[in-house]
PDB file of N, CA and C in Angstrom:
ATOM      1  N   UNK A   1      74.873 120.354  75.033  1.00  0.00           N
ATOM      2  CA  UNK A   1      75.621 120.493  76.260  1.00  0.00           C
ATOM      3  C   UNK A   1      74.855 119.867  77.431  1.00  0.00           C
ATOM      4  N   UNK A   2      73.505 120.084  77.335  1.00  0.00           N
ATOM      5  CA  UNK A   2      73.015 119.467  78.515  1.00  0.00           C
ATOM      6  C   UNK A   2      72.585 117.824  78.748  1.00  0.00           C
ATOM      7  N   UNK A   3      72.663 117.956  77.734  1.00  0.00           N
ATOM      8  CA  UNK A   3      72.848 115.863  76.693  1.00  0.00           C
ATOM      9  C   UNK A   3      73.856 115.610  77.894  1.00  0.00           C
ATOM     10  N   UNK A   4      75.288 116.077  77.778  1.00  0.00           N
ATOM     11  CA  UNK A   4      76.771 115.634  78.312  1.00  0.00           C
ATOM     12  C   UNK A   4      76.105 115.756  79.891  1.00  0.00           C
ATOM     13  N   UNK A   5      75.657 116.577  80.134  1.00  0.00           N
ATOM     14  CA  UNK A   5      76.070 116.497  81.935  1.00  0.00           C
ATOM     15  C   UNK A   5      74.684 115.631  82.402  1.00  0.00           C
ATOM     16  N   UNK A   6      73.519 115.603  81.298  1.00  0.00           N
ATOM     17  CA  UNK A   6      72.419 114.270  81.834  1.00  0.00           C
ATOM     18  C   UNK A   6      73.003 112.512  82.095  1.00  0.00           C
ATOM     19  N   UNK A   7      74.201 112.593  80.722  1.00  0.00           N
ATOM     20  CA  UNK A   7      74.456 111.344  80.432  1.00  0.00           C
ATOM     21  C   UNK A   7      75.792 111.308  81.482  1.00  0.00           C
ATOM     22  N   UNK A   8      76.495 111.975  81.858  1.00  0.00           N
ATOM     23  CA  UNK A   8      77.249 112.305  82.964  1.00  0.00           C
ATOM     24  C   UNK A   8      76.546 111.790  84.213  1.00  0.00           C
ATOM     25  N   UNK A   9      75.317 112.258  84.616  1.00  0.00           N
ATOM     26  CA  UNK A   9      74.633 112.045  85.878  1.00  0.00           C
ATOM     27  C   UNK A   9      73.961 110.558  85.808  1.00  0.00           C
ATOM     28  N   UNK A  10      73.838 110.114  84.695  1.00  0.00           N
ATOM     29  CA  UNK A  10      72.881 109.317  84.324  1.00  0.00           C
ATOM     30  C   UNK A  10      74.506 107.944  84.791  1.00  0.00           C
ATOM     31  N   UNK A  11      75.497 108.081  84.349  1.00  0.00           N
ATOM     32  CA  UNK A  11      76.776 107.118  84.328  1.00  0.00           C
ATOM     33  C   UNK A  11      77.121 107.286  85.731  1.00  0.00           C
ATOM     34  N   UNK A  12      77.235 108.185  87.073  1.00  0.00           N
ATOM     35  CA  UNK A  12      77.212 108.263  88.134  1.00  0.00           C
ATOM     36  C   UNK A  12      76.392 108.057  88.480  1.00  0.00           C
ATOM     37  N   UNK A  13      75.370 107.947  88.925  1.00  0.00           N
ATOM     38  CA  UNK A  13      74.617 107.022  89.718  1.00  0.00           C
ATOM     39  C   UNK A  13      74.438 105.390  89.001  1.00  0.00           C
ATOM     40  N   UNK A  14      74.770 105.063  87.815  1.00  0.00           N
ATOM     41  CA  UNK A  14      74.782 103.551  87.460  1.00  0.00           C
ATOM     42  C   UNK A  14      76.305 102.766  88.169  1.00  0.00           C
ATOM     43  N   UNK A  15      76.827 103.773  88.259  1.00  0.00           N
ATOM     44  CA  UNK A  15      78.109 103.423  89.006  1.00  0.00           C
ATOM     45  C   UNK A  15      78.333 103.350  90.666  1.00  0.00           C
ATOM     46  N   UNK A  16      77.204 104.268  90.648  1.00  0.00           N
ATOM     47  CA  UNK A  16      77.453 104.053  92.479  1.00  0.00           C
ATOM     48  C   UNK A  16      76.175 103.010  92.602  1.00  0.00           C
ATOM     49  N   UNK A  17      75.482 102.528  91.703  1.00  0.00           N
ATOM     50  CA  UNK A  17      74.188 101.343  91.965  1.00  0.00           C
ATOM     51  C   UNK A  17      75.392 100.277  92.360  1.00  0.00           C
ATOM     52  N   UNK A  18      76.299 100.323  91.363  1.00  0.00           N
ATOM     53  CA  UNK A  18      77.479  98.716  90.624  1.00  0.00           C
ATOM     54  C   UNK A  18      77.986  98.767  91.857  1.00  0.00           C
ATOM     55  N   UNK A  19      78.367  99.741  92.596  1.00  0.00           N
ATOM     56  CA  UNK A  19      79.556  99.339  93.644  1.00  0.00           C
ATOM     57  C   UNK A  19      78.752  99.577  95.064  1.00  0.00           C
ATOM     58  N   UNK A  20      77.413  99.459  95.260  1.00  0.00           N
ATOM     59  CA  UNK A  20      76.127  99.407  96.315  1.00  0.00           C
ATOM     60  C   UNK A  20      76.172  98.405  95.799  1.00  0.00           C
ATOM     61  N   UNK A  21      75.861  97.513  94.995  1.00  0.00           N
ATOM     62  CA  UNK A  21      75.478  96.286  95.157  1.00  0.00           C
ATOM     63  C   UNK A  21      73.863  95.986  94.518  1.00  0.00           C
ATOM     64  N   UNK A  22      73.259  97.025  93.694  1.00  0.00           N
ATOM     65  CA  UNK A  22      72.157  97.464  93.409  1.00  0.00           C
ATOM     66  C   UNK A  22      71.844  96.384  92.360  1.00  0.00           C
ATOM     67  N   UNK A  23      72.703  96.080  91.436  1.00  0.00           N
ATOM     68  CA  UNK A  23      72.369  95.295  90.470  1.00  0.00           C
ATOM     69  C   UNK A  23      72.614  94.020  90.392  1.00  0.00           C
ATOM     70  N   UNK A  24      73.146  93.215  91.378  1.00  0.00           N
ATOM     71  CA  UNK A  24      73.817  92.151  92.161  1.00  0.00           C
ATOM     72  C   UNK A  24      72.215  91.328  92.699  1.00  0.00           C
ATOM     73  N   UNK A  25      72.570  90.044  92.760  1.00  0.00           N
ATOM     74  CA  UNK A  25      71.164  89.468  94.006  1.00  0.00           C
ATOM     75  C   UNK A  25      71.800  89.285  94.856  1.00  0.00           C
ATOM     76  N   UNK A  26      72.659  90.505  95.469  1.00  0.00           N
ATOM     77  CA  UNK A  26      73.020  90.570  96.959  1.00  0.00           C
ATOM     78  C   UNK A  26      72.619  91.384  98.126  1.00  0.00           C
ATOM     79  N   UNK A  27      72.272  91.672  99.179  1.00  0.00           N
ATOM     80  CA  UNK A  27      72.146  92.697  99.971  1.00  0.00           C
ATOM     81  C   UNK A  27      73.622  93.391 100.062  1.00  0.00           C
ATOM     82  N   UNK A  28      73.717  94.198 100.327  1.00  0.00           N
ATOM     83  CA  UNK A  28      75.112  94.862 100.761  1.00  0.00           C
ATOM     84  C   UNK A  28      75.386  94.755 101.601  1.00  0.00           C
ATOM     85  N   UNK A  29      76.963  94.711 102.156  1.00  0.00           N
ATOM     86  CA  UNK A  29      77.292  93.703 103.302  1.00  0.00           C
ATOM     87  C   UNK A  29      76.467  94.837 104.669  1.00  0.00           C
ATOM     88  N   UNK A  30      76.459  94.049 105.815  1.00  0.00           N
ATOM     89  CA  UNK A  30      75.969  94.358 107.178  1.00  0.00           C
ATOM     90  C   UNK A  30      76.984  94.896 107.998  1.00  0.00           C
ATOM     91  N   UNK A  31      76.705  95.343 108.625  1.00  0.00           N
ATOM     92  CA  UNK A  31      78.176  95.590 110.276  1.00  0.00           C
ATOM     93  C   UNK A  31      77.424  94.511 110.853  1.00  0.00           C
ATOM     94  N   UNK A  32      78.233  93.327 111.389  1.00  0.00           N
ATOM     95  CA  UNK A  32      77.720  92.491 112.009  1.00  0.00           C
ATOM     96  C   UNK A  32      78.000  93.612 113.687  1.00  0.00           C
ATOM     97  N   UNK A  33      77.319  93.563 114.841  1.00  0.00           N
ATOM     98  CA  UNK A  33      76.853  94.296 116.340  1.00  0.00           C
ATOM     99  C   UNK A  33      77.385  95.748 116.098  1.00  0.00           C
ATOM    100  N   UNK A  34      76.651  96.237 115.343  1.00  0.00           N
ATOM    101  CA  UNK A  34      77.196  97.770 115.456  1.00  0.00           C
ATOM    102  C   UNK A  34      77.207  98.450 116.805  1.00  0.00           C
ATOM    103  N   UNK A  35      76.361  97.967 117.614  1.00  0.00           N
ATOM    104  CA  UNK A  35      76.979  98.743 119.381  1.00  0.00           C
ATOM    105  C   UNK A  35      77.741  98.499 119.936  1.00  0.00           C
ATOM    106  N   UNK A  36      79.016  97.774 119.068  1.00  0.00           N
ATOM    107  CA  UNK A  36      80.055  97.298 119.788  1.00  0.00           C
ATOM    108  C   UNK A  36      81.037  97.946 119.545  1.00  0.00           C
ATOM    109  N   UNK A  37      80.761  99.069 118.067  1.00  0.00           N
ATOM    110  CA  UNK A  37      81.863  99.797 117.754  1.00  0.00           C
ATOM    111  C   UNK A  37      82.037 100.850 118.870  1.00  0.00           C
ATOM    112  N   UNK A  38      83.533 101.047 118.730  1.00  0.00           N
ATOM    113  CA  UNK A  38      84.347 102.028 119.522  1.00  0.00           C
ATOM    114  C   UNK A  38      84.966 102.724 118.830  1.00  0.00           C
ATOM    115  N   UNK A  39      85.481 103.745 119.386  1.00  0.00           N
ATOM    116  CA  UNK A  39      86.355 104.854 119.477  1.00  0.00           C
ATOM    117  C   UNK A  39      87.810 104.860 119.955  1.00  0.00           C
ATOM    118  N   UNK A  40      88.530 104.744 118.861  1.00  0.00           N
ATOM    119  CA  UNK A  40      89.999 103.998 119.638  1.00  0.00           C
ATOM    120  C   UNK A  40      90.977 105.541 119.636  1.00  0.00           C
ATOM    121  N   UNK A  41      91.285 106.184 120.261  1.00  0.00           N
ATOM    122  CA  UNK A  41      92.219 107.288 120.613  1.00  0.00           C
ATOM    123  C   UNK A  41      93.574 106.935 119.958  1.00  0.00           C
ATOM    124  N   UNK A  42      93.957 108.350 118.750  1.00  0.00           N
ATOM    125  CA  UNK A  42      95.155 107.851 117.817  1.00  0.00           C
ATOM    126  C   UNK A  42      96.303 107.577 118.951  1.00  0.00           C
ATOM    127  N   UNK A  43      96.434 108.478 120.221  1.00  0.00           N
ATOM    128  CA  UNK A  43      97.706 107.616 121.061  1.00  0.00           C
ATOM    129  C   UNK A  43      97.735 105.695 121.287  1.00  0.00           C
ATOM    130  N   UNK A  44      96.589 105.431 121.414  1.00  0.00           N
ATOM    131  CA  UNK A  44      96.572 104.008 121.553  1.00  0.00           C
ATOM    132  C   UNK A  44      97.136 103.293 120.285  1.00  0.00           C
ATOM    133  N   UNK A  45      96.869 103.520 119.205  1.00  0.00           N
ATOM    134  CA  UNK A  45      97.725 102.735 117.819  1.00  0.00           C
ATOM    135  C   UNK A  45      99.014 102.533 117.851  1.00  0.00           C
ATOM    136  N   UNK A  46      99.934 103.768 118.187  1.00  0.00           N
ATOM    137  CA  UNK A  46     101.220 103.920 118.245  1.00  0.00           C
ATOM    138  C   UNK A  46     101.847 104.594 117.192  1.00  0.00           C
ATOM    139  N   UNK A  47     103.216 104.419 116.931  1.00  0.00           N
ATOM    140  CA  UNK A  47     103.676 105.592 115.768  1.00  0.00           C
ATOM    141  C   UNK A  47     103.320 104.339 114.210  1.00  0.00           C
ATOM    142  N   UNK A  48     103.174 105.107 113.091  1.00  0.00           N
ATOM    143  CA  UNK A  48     102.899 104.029 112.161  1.00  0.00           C
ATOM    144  C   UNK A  48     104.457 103.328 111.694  1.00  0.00           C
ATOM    145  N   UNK A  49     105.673 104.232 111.651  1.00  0.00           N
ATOM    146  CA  UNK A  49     106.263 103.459 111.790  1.00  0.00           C
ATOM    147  C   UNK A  49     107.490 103.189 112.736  1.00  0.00           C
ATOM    148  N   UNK A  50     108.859 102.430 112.925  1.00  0.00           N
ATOM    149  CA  UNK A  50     109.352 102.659 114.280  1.00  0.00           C
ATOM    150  C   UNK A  50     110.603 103.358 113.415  1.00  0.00           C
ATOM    151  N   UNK A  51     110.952 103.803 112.887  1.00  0.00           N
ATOM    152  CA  UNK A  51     111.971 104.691 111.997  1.00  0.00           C
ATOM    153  C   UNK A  51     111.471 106.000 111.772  1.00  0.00           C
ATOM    154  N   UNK A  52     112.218 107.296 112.404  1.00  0.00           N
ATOM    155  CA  UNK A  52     111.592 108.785 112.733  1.00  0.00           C
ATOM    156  C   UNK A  52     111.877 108.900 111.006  1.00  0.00           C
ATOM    157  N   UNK A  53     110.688 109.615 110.971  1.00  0.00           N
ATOM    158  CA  UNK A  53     110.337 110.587 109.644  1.00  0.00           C
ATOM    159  C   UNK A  53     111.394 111.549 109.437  1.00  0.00           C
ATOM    160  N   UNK A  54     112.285 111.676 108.231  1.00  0.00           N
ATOM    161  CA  UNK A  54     113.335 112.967 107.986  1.00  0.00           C
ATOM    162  C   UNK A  54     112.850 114.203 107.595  1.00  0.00           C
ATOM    163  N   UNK A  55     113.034 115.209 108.455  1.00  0.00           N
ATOM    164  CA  UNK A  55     112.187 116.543 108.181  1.00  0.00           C
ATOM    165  C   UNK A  55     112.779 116.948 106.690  1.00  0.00           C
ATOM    166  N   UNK A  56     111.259 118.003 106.544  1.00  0.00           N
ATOM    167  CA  UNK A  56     111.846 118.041 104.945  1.00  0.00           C
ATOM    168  C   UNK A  56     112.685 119.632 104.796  1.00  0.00           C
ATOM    169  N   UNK A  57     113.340 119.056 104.017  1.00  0.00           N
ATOM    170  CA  UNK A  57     114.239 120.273 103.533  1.00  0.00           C
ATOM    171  C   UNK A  57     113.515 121.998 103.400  1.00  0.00           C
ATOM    172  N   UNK A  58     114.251 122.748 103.894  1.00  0.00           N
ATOM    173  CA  UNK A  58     114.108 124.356 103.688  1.00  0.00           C
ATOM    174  C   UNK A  58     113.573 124.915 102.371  1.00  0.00           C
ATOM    175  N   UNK A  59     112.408 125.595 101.935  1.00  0.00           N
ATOM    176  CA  UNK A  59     112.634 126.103 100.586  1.00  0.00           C
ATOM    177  C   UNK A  59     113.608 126.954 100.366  1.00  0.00           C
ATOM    178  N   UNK A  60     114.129 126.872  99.315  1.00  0.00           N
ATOM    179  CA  UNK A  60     114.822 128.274  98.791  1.00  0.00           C
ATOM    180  C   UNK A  60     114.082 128.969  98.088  1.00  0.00           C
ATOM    181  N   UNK A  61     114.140 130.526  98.796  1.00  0.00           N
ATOM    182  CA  UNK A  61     113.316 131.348  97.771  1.00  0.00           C
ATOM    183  C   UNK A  61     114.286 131.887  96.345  1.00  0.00           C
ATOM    184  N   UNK A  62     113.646 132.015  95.470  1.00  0.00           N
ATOM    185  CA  UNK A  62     114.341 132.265  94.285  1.00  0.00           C
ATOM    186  C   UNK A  62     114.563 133.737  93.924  1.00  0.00           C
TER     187      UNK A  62
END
């Protein structure tokens, strides 16, 4: 049993190396000027879409 959750731990972190970029001859990408990021307030985006959402139906209790 403890075989399964070593080889478990052992396959999660080889998987988060693969998708870091660990085994690659790459660096992992950069934020090119990270002090430039902002904070954008969800009113500024707008609605996601321009057609109102149909409320959802009442449960019936049984």
């Amino acid at each position: 049993m403890r075989w399964i959750l070593l080889l478990l731990l052992v396959a999660n972190v080889a998987m988060f190396g693969w998708w870091q970029g660990w085994f690659a001859d790459r660096e992992p990408p950069q934020e090119l000027q990270p002090q430039r990021l902002r904070v954008v307030p969800l009113g500024r985006l707008g609605s996601p879409s321009s057609t109102p959402v149909p409320a959802a139906p009442d449960r019936i209790s049984d």
